[in-house]
Each structure stands twice: as structure tokens, then as C-alpha cells.
PDB file of N, CA and C in Angstrom:
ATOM      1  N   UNK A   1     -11.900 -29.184  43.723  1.00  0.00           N
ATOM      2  CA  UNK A   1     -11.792 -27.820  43.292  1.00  0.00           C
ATOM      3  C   UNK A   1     -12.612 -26.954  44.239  1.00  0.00           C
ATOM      4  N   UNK A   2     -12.188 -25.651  44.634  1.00  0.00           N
ATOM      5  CA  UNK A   2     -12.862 -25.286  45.269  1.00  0.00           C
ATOM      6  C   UNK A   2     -12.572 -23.240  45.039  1.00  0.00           C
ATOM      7  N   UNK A   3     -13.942 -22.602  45.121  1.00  0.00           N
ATOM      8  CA  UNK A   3     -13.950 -21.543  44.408  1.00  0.00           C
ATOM      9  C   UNK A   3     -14.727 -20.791  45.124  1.00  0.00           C
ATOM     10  N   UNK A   4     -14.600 -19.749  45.203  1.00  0.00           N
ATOM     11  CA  UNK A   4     -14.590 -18.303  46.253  1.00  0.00           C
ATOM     12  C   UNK A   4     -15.531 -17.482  45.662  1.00  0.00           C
ATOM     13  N   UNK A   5     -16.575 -16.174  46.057  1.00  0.00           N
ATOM     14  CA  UNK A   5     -16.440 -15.283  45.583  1.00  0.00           C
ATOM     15  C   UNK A   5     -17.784 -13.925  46.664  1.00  0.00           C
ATOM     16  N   UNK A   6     -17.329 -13.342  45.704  1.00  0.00           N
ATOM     17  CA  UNK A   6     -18.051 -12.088  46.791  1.00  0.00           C
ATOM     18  C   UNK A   6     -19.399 -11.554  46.323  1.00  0.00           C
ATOM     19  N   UNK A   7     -20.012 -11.185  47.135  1.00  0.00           N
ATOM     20  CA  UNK A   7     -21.485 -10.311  46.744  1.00  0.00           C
ATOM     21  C   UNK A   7     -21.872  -9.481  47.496  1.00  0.00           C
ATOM     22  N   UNK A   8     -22.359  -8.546  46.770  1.00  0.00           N
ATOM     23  CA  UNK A   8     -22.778  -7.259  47.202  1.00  0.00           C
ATOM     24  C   UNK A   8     -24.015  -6.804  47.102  1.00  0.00           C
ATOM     25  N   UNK A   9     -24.823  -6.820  47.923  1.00  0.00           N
ATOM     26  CA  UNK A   9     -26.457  -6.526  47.491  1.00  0.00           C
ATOM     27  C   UNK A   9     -26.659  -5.376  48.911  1.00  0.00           C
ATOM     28  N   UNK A  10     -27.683  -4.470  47.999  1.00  0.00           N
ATOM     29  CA  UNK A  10     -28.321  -3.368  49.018  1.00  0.00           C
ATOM     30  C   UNK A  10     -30.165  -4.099  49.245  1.00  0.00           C
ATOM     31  N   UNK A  11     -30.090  -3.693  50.375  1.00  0.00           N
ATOM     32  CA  UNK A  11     -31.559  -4.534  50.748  1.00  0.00           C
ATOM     33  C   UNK A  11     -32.852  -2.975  50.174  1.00  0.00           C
ATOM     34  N   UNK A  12     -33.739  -3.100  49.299  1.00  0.00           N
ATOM     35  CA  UNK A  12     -34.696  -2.294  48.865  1.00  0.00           C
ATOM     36  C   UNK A  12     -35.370  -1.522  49.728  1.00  0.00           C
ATOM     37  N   UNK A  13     -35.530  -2.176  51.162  1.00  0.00           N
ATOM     38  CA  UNK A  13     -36.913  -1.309  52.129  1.00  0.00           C
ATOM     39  C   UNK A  13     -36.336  -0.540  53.068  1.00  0.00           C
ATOM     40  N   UNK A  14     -34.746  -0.363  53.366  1.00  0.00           N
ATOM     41  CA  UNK A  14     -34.106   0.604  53.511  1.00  0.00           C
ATOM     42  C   UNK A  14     -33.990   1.957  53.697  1.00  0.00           C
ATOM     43  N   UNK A  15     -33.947   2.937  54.697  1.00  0.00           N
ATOM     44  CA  UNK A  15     -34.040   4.446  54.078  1.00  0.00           C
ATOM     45  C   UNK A  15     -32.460   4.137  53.689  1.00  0.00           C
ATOM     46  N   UNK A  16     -31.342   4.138  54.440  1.00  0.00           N
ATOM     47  CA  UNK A  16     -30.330   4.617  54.233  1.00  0.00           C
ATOM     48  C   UNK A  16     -29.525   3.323  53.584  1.00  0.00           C
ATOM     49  N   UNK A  17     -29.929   2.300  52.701  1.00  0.00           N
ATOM     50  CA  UNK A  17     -29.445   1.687  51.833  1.00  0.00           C
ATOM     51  C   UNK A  17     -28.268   1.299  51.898  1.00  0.00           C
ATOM     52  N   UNK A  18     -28.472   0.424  53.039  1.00  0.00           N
ATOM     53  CA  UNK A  18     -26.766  -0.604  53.559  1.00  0.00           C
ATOM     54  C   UNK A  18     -26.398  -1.448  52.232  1.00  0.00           C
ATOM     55  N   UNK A  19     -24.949  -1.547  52.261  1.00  0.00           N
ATOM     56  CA  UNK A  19     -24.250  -2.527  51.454  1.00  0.00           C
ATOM     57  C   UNK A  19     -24.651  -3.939  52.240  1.00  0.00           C
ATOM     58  N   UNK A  20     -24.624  -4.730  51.655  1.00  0.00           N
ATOM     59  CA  UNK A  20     -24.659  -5.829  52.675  1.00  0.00           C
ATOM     60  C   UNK A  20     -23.817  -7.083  52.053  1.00  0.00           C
ATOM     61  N   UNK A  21     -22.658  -7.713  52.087  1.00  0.00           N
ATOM     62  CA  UNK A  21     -21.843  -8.458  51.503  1.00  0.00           C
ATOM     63  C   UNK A  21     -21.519  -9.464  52.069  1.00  0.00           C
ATOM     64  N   UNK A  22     -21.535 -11.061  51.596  1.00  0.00           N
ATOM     65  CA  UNK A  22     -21.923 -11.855  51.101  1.00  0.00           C
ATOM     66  C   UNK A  22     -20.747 -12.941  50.425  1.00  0.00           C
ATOM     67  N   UNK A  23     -19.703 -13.280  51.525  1.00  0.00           N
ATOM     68  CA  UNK A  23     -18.578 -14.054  50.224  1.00  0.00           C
ATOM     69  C   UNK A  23     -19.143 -15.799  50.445  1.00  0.00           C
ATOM     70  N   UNK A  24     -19.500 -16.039  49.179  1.00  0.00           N
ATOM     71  CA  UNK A  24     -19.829 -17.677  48.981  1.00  0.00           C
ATOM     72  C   UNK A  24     -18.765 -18.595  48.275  1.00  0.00           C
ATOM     73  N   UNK A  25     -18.422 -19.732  49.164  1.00  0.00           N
ATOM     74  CA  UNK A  25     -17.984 -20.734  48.494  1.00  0.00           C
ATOM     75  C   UNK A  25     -18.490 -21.899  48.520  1.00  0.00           C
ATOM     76  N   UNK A  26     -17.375 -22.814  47.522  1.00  0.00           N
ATOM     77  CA  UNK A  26     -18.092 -24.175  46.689  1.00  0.00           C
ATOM     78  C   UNK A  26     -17.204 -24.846  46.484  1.00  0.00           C
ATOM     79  N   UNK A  27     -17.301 -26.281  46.443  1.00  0.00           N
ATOM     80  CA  UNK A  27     -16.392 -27.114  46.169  1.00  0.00           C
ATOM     81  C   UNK A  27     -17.199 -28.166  45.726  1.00  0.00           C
ATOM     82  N   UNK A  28     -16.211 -29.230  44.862  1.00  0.00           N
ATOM     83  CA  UNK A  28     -16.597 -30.625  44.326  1.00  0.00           C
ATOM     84  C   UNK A  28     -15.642 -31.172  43.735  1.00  0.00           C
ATOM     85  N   UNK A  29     -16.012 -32.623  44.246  1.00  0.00           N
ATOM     86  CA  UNK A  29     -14.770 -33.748  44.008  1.00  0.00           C
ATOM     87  C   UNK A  29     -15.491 -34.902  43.584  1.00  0.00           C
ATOM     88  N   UNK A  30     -15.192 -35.969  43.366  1.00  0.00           N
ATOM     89  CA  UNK A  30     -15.793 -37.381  42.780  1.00  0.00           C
ATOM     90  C   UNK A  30     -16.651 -37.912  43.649  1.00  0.00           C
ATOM     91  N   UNK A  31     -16.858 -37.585  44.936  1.00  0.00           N
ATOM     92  CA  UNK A  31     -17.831 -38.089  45.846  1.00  0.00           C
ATOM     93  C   UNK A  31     -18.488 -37.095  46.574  1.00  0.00           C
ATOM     94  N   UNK A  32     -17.973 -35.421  46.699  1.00  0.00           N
ATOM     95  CA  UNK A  32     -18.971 -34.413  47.480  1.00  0.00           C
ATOM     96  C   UNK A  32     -19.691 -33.206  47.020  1.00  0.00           C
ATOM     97  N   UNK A  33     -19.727 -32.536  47.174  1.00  0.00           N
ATOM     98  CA  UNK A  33     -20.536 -31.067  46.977  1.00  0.00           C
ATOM     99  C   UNK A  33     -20.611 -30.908  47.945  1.00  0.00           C
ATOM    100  N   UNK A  34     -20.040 -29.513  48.346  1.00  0.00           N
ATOM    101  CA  UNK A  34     -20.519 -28.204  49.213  1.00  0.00           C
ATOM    102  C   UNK A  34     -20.604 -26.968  48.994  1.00  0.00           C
ATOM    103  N   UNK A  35     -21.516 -25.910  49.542  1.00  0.00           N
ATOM    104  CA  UNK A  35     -21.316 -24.653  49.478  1.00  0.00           C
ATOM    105  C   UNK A  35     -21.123 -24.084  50.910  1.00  0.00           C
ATOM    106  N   UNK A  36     -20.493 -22.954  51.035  1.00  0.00           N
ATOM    107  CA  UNK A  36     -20.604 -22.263  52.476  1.00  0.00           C
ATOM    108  C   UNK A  36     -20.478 -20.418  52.206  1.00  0.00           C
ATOM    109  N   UNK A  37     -21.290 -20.107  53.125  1.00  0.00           N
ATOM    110  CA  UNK A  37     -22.028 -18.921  52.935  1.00  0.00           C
ATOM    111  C   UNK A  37     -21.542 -17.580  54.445  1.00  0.00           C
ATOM    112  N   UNK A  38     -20.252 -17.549  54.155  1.00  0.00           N
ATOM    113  CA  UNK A  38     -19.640 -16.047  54.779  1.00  0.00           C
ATOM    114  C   UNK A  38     -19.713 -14.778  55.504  1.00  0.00           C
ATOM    115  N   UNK A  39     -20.279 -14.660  56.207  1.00  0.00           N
ATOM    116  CA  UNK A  39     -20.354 -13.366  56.253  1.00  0.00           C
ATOM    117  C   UNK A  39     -20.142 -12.541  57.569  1.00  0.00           C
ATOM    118  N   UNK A  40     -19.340 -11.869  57.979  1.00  0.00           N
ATOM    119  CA  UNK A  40     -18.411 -10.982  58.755  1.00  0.00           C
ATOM    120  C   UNK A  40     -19.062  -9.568  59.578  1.00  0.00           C
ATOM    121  N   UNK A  41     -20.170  -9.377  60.508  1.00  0.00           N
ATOM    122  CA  UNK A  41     -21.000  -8.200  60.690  1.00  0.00           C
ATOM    123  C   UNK A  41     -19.750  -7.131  60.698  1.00  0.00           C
ATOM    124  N   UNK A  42     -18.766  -7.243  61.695  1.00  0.00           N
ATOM    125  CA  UNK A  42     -17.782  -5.927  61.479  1.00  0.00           C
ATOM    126  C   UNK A  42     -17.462  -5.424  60.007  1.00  0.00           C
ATOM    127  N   UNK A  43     -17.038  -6.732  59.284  1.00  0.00           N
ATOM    128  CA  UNK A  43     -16.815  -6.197  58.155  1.00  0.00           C
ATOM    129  C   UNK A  43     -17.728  -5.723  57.194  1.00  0.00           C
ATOM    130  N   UNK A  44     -18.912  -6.154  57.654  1.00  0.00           N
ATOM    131  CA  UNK A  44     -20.167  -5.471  56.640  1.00  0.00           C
ATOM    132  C   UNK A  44     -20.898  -3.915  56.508  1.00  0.00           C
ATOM    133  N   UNK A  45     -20.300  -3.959  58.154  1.00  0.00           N
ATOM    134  CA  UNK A  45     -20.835  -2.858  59.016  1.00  0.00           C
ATOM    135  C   UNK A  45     -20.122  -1.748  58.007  1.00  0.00           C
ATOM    136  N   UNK A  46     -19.109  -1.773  58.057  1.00  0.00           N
ATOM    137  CA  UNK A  46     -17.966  -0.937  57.343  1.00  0.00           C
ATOM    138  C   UNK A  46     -18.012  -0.986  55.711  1.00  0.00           C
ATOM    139  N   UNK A  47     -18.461  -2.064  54.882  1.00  0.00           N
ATOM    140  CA  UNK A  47     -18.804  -2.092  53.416  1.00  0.00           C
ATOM    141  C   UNK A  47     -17.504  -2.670  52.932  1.00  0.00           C
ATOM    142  N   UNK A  48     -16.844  -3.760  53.539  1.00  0.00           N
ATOM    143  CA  UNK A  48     -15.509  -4.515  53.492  1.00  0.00           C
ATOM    144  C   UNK A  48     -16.012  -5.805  53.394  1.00  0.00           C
ATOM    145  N   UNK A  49     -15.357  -6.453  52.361  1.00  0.00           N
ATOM    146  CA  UNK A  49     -15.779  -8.149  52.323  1.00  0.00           C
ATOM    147  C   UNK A  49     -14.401  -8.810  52.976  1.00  0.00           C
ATOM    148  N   UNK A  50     -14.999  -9.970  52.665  1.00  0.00           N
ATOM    149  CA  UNK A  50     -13.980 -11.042  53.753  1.00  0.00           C
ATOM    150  C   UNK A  50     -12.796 -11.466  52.991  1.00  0.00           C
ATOM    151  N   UNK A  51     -11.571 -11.140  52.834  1.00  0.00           N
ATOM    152  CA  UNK A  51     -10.522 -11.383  51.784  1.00  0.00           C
ATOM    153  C   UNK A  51     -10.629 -12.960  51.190  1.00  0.00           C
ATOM    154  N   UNK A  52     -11.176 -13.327  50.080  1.00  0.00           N
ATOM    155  CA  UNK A  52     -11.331 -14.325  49.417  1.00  0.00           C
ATOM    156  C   UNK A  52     -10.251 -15.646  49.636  1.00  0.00           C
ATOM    157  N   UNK A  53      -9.176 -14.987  49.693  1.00  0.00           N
ATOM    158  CA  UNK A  53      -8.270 -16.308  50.598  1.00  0.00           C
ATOM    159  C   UNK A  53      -8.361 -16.500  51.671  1.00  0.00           C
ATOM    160  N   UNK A  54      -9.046 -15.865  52.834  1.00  0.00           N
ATOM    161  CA  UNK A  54      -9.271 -16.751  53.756  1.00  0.00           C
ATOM    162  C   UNK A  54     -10.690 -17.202  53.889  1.00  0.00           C
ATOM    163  N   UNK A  55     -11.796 -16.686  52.930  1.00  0.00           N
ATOM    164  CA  UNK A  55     -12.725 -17.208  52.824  1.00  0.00           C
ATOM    165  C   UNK A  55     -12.602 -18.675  52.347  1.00  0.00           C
ATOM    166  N   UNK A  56     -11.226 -18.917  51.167  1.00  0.00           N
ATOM    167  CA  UNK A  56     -11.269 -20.012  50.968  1.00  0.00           C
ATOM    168  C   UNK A  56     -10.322 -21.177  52.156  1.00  0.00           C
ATOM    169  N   UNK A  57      -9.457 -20.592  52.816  1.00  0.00           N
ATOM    170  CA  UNK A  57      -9.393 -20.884  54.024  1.00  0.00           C
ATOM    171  C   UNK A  57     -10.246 -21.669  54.702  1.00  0.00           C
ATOM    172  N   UNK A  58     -10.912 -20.996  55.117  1.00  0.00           N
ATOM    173  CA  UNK A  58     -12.261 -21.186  56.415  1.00  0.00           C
ATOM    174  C   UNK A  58     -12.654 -22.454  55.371  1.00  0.00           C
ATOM    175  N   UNK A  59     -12.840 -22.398  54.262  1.00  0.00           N
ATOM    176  CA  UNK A  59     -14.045 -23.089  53.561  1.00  0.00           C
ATOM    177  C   UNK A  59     -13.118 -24.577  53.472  1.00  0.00           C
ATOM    178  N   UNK A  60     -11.652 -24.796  53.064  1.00  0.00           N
ATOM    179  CA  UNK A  60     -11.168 -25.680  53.086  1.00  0.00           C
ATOM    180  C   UNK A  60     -10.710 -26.482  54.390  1.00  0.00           C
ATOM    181  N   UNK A  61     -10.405 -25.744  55.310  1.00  0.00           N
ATOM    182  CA  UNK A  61     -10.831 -26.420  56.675  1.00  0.00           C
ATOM    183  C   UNK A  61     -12.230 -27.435  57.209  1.00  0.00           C
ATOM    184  N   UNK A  62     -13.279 -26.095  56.662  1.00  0.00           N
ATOM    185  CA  UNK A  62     -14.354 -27.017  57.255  1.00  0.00           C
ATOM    186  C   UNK A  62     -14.453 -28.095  56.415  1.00  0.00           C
ATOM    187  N   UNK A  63     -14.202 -28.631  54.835  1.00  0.00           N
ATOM    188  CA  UNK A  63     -14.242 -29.290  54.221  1.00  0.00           C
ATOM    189  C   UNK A  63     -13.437 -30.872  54.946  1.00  0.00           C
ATOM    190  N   UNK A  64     -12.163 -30.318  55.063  1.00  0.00           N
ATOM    191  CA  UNK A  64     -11.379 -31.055  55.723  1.00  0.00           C
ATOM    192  C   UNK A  64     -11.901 -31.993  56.979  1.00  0.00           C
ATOM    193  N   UNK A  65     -12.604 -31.083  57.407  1.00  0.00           N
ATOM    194  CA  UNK A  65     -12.963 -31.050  59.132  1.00  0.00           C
ATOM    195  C   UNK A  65     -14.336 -32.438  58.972  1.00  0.00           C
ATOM    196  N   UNK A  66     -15.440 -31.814  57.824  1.00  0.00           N
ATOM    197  CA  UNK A  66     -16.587 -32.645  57.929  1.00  0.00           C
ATOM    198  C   UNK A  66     -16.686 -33.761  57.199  1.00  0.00           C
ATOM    199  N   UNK A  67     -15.263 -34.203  56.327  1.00  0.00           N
ATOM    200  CA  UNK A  67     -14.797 -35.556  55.388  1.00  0.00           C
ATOM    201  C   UNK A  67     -14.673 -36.407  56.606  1.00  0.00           C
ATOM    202  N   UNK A  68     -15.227 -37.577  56.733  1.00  0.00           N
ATOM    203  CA  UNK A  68     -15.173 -38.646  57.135  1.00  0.00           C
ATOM    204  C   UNK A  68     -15.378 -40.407  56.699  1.00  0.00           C
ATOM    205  N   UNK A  69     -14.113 -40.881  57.161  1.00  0.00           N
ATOM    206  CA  UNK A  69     -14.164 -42.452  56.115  1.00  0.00           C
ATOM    207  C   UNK A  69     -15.239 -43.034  55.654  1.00  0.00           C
ATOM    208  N   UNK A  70     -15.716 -43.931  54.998  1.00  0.00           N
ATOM    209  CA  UNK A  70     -16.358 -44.305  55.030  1.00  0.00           C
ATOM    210  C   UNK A  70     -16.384 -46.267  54.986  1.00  0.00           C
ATOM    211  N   UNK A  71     -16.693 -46.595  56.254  1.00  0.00           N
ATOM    212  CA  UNK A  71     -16.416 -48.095  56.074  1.00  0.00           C
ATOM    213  C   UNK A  71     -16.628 -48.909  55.069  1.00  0.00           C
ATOM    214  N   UNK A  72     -16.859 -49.878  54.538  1.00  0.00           N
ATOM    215  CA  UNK A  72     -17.008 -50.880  53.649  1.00  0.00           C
ATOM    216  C   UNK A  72     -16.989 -52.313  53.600  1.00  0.00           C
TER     217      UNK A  72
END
């Protein structure tokens, strides 16, 4: 299973109080756990998050990518 989502936090010490956003995902299956942690400067720059399907994209690739057999 694997699950997406976005965040939005303004940093406090700021004069002019940037958005700063934040899309995190997660996954888990009978043998892994991961999280992976998003984030896009153009698109932040602008106060735009990363469209959640290809966040989950990116996130199921690398999943794909860092599964490896395991002998026995």
C-alpha cells in the first residue's frame, strides 16, 4: 500500500512568511517500510505542491528500484 500527501508549513522567523510545501510518502508490505520526503524548489517558490500522483509515481519507482532478492 502506498499513500501520498501534502504539507504546508510557513517557517516563524520570516519577515515575509514563505509557504513552504512538503509532499510525503509511505508505503508497507509484509517485509518493508518506507517513507520519502518531496519537495520541488520551483514549485515551492511559486506556493504549488507536487501533484500527488506523481509524487506517488516517483515514490513507487524508487520502491521498485531499491527492492532487491534476497538469497536463501
Amino acid at each position: 500500500m502506498l499513500k501520498c500527501q501534502g504539507t504546508r508549513f510557513t517557517l516563524a522567523d520570516t519577515d515575509d512568511k514563505p509557504t513552504h510545501i512538503r509532499t510525503l510518502c509511505a508505503w508497507a508490505d509484509h517485509d518493508t517500510v518506507g517513507t520519502v520526503s518531496l519537495a520541488d524548489a520551483s514549485f515551492a517558490r511559486y506556493g504549488r505542491d507536487i501533484p500527488l500522483d506523481r509524487a506517488a509515481e516517483l515514490t513507487a519507482g524508487l520502491r521498485h528500484d531499491a527492492r532487491t532478492a534476497v538469497s536463501r
